[in-house]
PDB file of N, CA and C in Angstrom:
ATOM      1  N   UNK A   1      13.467  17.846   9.287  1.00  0.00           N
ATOM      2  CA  UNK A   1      12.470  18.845   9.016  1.00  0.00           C
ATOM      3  C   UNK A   1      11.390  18.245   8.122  1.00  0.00           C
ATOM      4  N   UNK A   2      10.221  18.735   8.566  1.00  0.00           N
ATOM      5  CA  UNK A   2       8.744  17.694   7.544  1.00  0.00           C
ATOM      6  C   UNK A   2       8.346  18.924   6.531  1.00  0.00           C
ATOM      7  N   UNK A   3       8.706  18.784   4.988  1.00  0.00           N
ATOM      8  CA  UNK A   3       7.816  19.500   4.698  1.00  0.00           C
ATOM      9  C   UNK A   3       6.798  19.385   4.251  1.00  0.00           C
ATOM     10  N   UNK A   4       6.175  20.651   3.570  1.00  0.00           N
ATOM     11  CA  UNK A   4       4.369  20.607   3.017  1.00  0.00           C
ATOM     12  C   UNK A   4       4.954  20.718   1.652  1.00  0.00           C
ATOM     13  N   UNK A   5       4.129  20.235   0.680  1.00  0.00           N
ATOM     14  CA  UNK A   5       3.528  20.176  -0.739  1.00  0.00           C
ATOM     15  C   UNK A   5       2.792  21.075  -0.883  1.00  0.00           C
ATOM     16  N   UNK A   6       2.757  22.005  -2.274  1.00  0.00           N
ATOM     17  CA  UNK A   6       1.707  23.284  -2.382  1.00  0.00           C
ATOM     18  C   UNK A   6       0.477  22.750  -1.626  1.00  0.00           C
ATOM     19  N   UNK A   7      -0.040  21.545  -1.995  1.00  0.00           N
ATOM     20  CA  UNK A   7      -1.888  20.485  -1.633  1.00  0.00           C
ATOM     21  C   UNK A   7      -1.767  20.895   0.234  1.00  0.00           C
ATOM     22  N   UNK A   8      -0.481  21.290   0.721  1.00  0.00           N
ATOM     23  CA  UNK A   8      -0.539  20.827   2.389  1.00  0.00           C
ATOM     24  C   UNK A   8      -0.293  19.526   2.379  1.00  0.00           C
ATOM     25  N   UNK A   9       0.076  18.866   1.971  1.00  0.00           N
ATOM     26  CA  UNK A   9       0.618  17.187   2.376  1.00  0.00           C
ATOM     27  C   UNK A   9       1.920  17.192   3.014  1.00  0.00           C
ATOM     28  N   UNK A  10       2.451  16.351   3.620  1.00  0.00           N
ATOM     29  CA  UNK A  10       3.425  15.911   4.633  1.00  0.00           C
ATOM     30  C   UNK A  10       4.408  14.924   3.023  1.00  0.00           C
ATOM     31  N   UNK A  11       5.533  15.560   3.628  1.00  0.00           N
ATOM     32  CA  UNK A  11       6.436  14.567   2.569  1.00  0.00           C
ATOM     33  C   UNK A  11       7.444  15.211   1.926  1.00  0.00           C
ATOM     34  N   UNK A  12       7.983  14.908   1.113  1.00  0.00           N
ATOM     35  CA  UNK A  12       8.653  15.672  -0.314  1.00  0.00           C
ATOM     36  C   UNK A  12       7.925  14.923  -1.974  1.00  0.00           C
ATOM     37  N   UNK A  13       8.152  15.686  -2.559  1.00  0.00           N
ATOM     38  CA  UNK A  13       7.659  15.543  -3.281  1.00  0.00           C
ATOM     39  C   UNK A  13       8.519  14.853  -4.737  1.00  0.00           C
ATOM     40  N   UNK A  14       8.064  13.210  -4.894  1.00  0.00           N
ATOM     41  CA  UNK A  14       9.274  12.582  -5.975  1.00  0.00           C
ATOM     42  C   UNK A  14       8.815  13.659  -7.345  1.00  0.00           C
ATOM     43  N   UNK A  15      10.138  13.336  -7.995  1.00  0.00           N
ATOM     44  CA  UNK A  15      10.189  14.512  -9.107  1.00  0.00           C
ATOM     45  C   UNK A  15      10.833  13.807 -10.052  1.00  0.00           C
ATOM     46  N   UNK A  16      10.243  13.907 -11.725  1.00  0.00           N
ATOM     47  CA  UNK A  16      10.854  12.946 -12.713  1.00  0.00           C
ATOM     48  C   UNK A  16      10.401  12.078 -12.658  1.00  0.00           C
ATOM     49  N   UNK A  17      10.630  11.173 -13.064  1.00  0.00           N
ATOM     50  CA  UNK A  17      10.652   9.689 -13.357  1.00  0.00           C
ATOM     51  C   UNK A  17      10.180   8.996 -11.846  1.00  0.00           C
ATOM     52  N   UNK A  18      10.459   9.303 -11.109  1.00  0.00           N
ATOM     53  CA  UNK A  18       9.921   8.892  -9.440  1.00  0.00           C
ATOM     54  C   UNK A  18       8.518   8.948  -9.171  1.00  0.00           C
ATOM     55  N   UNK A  19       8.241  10.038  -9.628  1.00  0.00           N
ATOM     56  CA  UNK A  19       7.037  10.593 -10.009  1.00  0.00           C
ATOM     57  C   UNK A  19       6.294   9.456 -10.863  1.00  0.00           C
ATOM     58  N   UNK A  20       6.439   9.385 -11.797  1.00  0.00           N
ATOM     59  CA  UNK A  20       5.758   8.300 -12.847  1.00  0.00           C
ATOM     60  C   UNK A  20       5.773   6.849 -11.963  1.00  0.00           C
ATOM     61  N   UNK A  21       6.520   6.620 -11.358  1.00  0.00           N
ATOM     62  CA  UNK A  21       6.923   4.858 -10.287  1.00  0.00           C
ATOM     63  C   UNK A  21       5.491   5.045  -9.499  1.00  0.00           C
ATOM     64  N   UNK A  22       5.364   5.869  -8.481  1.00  0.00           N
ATOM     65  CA  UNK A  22       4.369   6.514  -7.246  1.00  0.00           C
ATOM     66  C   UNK A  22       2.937   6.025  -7.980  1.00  0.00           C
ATOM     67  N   UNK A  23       2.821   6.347  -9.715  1.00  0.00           N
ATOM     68  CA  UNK A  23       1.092   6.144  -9.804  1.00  0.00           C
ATOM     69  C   UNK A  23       0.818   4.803 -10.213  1.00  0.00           C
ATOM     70  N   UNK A  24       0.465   3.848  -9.683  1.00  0.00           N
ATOM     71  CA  UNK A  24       0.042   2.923 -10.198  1.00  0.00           C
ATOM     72  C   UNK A  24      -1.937   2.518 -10.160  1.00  0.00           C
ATOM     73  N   UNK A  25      -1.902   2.281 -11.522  1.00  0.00           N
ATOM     74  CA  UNK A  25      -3.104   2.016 -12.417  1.00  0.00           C
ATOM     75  C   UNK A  25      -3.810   0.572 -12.052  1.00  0.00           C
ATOM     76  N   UNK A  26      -5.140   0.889 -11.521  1.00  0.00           N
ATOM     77  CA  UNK A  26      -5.619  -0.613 -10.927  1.00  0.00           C
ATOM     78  C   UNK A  26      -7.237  -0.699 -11.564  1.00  0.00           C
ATOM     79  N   UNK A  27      -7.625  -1.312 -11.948  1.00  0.00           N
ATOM     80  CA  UNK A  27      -9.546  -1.382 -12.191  1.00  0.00           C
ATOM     81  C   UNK A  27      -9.790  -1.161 -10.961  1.00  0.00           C
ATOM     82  N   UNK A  28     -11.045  -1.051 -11.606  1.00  0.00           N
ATOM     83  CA  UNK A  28     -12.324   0.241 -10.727  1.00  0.00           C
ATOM     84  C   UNK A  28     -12.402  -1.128  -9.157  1.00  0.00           C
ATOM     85  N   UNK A  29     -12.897  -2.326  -9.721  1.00  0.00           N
ATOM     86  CA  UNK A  29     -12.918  -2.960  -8.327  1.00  0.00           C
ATOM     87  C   UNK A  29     -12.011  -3.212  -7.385  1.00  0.00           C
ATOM     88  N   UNK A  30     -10.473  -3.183  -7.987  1.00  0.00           N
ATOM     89  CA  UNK A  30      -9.360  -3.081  -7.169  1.00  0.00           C
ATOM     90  C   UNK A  30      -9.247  -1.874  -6.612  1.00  0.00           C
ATOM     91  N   UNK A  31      -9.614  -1.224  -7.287  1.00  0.00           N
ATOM     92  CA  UNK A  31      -9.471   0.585  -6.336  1.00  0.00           C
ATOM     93  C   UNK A  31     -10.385   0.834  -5.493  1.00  0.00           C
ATOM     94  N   UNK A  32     -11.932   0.039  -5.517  1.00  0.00           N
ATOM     95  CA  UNK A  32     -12.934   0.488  -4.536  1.00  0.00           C
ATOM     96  C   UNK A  32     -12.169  -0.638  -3.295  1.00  0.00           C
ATOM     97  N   UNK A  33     -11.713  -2.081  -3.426  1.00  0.00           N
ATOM     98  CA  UNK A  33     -11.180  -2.651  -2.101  1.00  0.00           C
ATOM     99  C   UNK A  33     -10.288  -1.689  -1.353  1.00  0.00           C
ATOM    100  N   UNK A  34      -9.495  -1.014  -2.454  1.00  0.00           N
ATOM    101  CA  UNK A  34      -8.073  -0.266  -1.589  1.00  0.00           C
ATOM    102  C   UNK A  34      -9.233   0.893  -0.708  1.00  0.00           C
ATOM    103  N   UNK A  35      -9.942   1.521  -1.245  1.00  0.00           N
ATOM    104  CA  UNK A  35     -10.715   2.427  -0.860  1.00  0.00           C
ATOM    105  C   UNK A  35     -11.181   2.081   0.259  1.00  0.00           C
ATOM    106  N   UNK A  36     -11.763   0.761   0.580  1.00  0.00           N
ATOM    107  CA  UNK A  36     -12.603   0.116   1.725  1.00  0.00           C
ATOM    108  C   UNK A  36     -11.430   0.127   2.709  1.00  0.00           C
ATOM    109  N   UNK A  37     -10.303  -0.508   2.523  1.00  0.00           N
ATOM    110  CA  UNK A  37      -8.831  -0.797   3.177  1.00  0.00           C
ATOM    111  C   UNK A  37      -8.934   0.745   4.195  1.00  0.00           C
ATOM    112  N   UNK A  38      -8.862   1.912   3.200  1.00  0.00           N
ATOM    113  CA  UNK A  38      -8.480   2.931   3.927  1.00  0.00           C
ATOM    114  C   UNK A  38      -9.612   3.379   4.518  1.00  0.00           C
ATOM    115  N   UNK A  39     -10.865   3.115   4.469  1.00  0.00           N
ATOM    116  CA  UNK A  39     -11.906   3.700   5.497  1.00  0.00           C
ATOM    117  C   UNK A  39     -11.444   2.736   6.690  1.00  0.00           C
ATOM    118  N   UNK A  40     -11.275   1.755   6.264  1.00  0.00           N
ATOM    119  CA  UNK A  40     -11.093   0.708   7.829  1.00  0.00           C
ATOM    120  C   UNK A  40      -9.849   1.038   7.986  1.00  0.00           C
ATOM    121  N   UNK A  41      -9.224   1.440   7.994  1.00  0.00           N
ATOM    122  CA  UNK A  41      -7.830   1.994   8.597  1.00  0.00           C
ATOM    123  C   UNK A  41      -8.055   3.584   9.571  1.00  0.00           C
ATOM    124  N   UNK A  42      -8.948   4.163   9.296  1.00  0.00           N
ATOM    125  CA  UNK A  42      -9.239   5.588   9.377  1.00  0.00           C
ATOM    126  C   UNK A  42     -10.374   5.208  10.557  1.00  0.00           C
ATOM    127  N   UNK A  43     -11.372   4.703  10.593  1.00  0.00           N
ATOM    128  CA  UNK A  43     -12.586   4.571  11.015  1.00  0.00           C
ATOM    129  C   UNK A  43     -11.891   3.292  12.328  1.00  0.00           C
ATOM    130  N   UNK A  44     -12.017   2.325  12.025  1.00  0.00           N
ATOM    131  CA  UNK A  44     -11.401   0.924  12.765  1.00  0.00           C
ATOM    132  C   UNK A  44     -10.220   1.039  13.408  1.00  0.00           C
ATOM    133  N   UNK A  45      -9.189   1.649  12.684  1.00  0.00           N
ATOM    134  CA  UNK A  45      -7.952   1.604  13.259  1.00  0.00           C
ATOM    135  C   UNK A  45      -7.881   3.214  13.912  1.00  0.00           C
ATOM    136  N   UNK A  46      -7.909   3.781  13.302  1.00  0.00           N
ATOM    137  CA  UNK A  46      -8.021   5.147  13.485  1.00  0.00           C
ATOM    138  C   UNK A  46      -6.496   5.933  12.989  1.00  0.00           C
ATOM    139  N   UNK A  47      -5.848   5.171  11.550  1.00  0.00           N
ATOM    140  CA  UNK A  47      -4.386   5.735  11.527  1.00  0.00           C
ATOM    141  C   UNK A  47      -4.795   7.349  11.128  1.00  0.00           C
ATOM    142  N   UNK A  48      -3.687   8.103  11.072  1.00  0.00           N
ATOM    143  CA  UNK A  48      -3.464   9.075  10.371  1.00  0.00           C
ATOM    144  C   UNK A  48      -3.612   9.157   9.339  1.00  0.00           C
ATOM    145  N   UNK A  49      -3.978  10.459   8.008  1.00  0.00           N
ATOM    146  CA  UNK A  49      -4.128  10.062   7.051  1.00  0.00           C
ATOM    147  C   UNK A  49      -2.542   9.909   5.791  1.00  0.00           C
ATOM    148  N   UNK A  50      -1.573  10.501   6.386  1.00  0.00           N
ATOM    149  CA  UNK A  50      -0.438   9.956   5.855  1.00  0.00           C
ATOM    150  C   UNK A  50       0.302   8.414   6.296  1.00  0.00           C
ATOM    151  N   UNK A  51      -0.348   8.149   7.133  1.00  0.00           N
ATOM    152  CA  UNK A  51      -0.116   6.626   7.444  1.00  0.00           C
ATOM    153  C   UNK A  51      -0.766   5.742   6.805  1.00  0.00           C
ATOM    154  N   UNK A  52      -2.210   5.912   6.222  1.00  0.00           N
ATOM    155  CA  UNK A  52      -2.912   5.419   5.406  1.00  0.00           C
ATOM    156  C   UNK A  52      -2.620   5.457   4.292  1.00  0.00           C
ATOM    157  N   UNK A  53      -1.955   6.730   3.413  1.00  0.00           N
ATOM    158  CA  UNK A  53      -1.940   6.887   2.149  1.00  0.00           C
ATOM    159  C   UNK A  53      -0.478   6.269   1.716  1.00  0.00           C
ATOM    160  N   UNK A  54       0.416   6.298   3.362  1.00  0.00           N
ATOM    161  CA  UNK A  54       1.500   4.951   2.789  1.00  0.00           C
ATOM    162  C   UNK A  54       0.952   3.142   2.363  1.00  0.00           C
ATOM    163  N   UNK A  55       0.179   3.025   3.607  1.00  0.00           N
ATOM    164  CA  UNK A  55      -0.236   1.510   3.501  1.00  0.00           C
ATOM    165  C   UNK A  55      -1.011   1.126   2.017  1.00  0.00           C
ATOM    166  N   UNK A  56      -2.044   2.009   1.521  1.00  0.00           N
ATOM    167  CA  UNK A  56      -2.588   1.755   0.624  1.00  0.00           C
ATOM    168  C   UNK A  56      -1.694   1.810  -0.719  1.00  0.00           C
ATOM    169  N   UNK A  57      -0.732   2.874  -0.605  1.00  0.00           N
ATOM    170  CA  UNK A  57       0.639   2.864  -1.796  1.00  0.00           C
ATOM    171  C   UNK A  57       1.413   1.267  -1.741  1.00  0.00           C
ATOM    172  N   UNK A  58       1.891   0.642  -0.544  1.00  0.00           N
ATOM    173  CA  UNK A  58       1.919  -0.598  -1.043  1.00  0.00           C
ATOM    174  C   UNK A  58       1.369  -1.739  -1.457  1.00  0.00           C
ATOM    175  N   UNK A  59      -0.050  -1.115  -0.496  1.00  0.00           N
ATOM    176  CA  UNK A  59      -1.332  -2.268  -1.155  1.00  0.00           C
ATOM    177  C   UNK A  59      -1.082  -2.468  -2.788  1.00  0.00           C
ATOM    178  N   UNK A  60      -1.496  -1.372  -3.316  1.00  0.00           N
ATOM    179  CA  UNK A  60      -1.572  -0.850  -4.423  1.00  0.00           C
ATOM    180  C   UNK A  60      -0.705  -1.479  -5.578  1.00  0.00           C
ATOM    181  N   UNK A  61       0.646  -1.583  -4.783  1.00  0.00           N
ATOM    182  CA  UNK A  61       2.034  -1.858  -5.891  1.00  0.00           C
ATOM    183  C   UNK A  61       1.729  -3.446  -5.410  1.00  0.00           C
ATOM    184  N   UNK A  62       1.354  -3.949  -4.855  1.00  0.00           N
ATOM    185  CA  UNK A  62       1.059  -5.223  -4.514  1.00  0.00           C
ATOM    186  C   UNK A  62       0.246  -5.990  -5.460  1.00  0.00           C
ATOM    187  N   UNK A  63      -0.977  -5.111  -5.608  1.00  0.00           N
ATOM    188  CA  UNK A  63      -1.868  -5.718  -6.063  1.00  0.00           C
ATOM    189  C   UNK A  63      -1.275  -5.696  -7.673  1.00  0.00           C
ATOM    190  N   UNK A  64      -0.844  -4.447  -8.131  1.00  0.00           N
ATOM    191  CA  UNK A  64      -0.417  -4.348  -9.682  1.00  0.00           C
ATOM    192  C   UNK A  64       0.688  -5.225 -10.214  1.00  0.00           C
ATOM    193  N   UNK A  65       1.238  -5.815  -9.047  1.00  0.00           N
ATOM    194  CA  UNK A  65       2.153  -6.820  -9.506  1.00  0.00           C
ATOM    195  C   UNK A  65       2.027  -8.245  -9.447  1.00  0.00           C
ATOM    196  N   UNK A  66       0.801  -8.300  -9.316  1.00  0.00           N
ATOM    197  CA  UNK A  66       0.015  -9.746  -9.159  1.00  0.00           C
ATOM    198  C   UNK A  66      -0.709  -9.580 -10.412  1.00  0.00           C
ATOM    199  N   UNK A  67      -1.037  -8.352 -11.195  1.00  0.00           N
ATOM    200  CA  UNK A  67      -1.804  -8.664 -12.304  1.00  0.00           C
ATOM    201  C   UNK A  67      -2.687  -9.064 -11.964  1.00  0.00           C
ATOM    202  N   UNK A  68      -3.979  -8.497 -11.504  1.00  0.00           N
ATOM    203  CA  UNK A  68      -5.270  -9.735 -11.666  1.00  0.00           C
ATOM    204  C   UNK A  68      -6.352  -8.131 -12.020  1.00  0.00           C
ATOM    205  N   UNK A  69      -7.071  -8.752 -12.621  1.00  0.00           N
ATOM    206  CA  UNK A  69      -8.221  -7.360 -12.503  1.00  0.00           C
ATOM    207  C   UNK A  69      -9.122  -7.693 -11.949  1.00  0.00           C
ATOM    208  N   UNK A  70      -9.510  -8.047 -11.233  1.00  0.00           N
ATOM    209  CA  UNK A  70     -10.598  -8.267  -9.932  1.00  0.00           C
ATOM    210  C   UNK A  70     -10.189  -8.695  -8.654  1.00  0.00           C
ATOM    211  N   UNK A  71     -10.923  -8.724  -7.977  1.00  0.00           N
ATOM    212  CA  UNK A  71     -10.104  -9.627  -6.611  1.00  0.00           C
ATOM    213  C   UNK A  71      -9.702 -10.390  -6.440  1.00  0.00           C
ATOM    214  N   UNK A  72      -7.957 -10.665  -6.087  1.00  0.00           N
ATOM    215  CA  UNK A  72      -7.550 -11.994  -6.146  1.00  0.00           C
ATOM    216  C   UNK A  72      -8.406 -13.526  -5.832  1.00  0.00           C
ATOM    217  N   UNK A  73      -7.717 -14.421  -6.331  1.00  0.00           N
ATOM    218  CA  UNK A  73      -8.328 -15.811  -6.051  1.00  0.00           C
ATOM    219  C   UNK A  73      -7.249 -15.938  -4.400  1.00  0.00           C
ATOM    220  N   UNK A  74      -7.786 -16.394  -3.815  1.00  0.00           N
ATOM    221  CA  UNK A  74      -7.384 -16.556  -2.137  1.00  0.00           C
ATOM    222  C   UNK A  74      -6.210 -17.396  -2.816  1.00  0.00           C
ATOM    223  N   UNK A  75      -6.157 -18.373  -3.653  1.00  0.00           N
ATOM    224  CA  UNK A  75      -4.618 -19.596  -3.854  1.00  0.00           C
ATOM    225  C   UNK A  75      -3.770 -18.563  -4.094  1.00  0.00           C
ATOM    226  N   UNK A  76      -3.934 -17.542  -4.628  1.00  0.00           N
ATOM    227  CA  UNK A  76      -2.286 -16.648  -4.894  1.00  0.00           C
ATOM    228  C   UNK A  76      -2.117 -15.577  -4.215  1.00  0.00           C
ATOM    229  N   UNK A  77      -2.778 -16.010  -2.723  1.00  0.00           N
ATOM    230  CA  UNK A  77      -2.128 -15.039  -1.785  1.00  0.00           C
ATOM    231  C   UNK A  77      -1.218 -16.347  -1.142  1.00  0.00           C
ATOM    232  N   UNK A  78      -0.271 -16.313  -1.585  1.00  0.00           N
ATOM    233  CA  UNK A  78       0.690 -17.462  -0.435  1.00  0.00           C
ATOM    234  C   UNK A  78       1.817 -16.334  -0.011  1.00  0.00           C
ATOM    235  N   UNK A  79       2.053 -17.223   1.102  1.00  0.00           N
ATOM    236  CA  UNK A  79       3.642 -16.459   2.294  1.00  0.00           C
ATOM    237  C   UNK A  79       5.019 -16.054   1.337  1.00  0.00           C
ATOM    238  N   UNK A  80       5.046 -16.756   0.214  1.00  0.00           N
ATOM    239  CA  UNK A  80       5.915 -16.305  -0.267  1.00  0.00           C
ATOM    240  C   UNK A  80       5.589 -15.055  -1.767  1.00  0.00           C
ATOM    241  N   UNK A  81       4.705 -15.526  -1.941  1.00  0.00           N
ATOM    242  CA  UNK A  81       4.411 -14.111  -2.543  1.00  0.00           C
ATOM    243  C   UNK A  81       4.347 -12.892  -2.221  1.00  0.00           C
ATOM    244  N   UNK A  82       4.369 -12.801  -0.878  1.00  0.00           N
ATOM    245  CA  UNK A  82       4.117 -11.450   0.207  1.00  0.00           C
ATOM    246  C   UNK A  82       5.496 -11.111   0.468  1.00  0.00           C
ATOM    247  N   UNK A  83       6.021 -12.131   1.025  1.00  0.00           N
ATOM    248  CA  UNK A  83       7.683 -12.487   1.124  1.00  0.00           C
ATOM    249  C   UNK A  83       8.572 -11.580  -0.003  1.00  0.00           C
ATOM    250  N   UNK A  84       8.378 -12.247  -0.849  1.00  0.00           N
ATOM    251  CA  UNK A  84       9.409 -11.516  -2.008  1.00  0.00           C
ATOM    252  C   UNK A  84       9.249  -9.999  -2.376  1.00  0.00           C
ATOM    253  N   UNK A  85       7.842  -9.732  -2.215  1.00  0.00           N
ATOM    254  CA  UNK A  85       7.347  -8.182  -2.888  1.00  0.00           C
ATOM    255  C   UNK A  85       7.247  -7.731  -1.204  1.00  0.00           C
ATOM    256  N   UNK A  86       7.631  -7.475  -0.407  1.00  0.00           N
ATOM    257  CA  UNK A  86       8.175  -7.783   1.263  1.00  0.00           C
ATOM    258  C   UNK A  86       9.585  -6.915   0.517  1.00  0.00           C
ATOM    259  N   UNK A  87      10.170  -8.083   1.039  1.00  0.00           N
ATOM    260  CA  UNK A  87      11.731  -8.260  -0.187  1.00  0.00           C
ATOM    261  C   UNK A  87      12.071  -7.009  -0.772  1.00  0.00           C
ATOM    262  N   UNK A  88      11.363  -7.198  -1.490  1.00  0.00           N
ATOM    263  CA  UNK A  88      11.687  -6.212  -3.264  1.00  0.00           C
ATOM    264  C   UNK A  88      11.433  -4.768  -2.820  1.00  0.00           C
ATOM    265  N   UNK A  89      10.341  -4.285  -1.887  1.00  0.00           N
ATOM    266  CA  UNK A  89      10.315  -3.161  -1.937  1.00  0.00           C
ATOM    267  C   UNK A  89      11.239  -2.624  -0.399  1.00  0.00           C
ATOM    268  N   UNK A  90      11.771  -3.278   0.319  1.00  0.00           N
ATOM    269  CA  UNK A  90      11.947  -2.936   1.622  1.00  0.00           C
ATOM    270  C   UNK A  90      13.785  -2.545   0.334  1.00  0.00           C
ATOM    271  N   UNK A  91      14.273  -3.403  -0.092  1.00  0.00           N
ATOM    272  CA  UNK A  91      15.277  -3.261  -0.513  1.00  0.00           C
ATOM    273  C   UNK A  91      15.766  -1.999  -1.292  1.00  0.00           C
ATOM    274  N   UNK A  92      14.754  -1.268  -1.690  1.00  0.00           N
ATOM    275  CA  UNK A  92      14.819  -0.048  -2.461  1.00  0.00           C
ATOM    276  C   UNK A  92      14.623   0.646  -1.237  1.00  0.00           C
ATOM    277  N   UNK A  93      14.367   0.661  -0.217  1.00  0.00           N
ATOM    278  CA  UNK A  93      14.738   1.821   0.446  1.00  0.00           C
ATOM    279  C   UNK A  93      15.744   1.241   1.764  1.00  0.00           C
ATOM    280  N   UNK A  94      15.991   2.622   2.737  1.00  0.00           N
ATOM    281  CA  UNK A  94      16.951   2.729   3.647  1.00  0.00           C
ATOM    282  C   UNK A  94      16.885   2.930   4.770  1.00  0.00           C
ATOM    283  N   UNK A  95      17.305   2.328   6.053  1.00  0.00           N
ATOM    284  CA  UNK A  95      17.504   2.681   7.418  1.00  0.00           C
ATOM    285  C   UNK A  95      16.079   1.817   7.913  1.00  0.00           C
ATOM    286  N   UNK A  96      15.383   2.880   8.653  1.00  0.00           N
ATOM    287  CA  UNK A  96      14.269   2.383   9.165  1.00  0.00           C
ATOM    288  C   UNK A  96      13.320   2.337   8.697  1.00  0.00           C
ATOM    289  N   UNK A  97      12.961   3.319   7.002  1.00  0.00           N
ATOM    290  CA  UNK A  97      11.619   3.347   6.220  1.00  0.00           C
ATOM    291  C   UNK A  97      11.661   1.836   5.619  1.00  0.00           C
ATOM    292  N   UNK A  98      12.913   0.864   5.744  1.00  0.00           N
ATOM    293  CA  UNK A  98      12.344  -0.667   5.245  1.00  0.00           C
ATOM    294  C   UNK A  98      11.528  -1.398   6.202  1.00  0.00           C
ATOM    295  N   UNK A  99      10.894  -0.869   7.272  1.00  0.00           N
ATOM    296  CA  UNK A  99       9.755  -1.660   7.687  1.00  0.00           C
ATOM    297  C   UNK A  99       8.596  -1.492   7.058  1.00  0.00           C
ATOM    298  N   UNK A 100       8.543  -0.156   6.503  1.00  0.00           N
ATOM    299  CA  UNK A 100       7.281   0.787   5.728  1.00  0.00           C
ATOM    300  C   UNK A 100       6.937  -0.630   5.171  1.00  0.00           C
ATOM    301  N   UNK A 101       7.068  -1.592   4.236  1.00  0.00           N
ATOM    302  CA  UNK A 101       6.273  -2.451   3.199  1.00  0.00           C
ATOM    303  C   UNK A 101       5.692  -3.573   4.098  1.00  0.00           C
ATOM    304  N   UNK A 102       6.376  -4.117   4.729  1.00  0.00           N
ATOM    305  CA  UNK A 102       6.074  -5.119   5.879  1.00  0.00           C
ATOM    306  C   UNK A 102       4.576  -4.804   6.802  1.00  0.00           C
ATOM    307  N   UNK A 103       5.050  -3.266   7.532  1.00  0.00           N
ATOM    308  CA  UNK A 103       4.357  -2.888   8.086  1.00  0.00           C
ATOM    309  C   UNK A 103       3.033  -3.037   7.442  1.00  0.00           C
ATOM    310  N   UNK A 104       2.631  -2.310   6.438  1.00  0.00           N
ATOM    311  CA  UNK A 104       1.879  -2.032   5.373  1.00  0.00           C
ATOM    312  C   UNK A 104       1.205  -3.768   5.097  1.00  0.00           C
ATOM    313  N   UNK A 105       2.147  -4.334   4.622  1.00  0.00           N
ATOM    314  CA  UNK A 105       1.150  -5.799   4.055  1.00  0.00           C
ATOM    315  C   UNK A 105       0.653  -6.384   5.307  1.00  0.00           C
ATOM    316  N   UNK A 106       1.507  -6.350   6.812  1.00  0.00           N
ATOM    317  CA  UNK A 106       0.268  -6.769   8.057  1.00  0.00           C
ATOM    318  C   UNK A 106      -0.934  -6.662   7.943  1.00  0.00           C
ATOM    319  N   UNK A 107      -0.922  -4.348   7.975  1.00  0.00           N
ATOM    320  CA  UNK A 107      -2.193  -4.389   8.437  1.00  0.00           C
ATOM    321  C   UNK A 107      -3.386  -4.905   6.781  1.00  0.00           C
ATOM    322  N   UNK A 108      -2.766  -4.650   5.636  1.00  0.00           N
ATOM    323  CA  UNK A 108      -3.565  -5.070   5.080  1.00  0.00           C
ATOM    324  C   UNK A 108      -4.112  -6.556   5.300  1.00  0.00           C
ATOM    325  N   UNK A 109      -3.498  -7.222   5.345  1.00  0.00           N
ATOM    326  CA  UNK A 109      -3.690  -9.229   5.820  1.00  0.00           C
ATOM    327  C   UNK A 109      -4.854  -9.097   7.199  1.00  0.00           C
ATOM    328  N   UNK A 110      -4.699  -8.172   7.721  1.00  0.00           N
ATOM    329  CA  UNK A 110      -5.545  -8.244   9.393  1.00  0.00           C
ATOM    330  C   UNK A 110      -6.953  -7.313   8.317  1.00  0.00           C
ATOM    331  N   UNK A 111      -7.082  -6.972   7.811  1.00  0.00           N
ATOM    332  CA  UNK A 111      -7.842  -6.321   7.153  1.00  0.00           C
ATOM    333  C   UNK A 111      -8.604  -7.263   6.269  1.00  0.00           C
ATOM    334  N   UNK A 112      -8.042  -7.952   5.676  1.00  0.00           N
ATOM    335  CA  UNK A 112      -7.963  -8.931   4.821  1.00  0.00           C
ATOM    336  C   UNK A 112      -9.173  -9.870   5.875  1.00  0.00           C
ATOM    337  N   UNK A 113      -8.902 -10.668   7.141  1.00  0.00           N
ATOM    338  CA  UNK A 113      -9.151 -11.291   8.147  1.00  0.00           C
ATOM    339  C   UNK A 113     -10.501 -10.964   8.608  1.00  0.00           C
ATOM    340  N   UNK A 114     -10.240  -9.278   8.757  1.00  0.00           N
ATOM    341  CA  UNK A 114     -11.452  -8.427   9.534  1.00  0.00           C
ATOM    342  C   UNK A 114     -12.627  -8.688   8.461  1.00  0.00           C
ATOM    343  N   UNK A 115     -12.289  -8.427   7.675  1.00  0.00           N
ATOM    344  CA  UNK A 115     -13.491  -8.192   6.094  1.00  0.00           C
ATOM    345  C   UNK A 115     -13.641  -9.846   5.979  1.00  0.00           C
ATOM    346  N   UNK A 116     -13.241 -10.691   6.750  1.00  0.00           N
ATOM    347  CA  UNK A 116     -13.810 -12.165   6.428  1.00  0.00           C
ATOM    348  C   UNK A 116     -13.572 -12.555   4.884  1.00  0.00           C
ATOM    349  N   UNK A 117     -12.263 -11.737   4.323  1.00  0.00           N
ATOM    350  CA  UNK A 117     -12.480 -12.125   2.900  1.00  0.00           C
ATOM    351  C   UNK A 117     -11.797 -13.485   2.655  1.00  0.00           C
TER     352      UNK A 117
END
């Protein structure tokens, strides 16, 4: 069964401390790329907008765990850095939602490609 959130959103809603994990804090120029990410996901790709607001949630935890406040330097995007935080988040969850992070860092990388960055 799918439910709604008072907002109308698709999901359940984390509660507690789950809640606090979900927001992660990025500078203004890391948040306008994620922003660009999801128009070209919406516009280009044409996902849904709960399909988007997953991909950009791992963008997101991606980027905050690289620490950088501006746009990465291209040397510390390597295969294994993607790999492990790949890894790390597929492992916290279960069944078939562990493709969710994988999935997610593709289309960002083809995005990544598209934007010639």
């Amino acid at each position: 069964m799918i439910k709604t959130n008072s907002s109308g959103e698709f999901g359940t809603r984390p509660r507690g401390s789950a809640r606090a994990k979900l927001c992660v804090e990025l500078p203004d120029e890391l948040n306008r790329w994620v922003d660009d990410f999801d128009r070209h996901l919406s516009r280009v790709v044409g996902l849904a907008a709960t399909t988007r607001h997953q991909y950009c949630f791992y963008v997101r935890r991606f980027l905050a765990e690289l620490r950088v406040a501006a746009s990465p330097d291209r040397s510390v995007l390597r295969a294994e850095v993607f790999t492990t935080f790949v890894r790390q988040e597929a492992g916290r969850l279960h069944g078939h939602s562990r493709n969710q992070p994988g999935t997610a860092m593709r289309a960002w990388l083809r995005y990544l490609f598209f934007a010639e960055w």
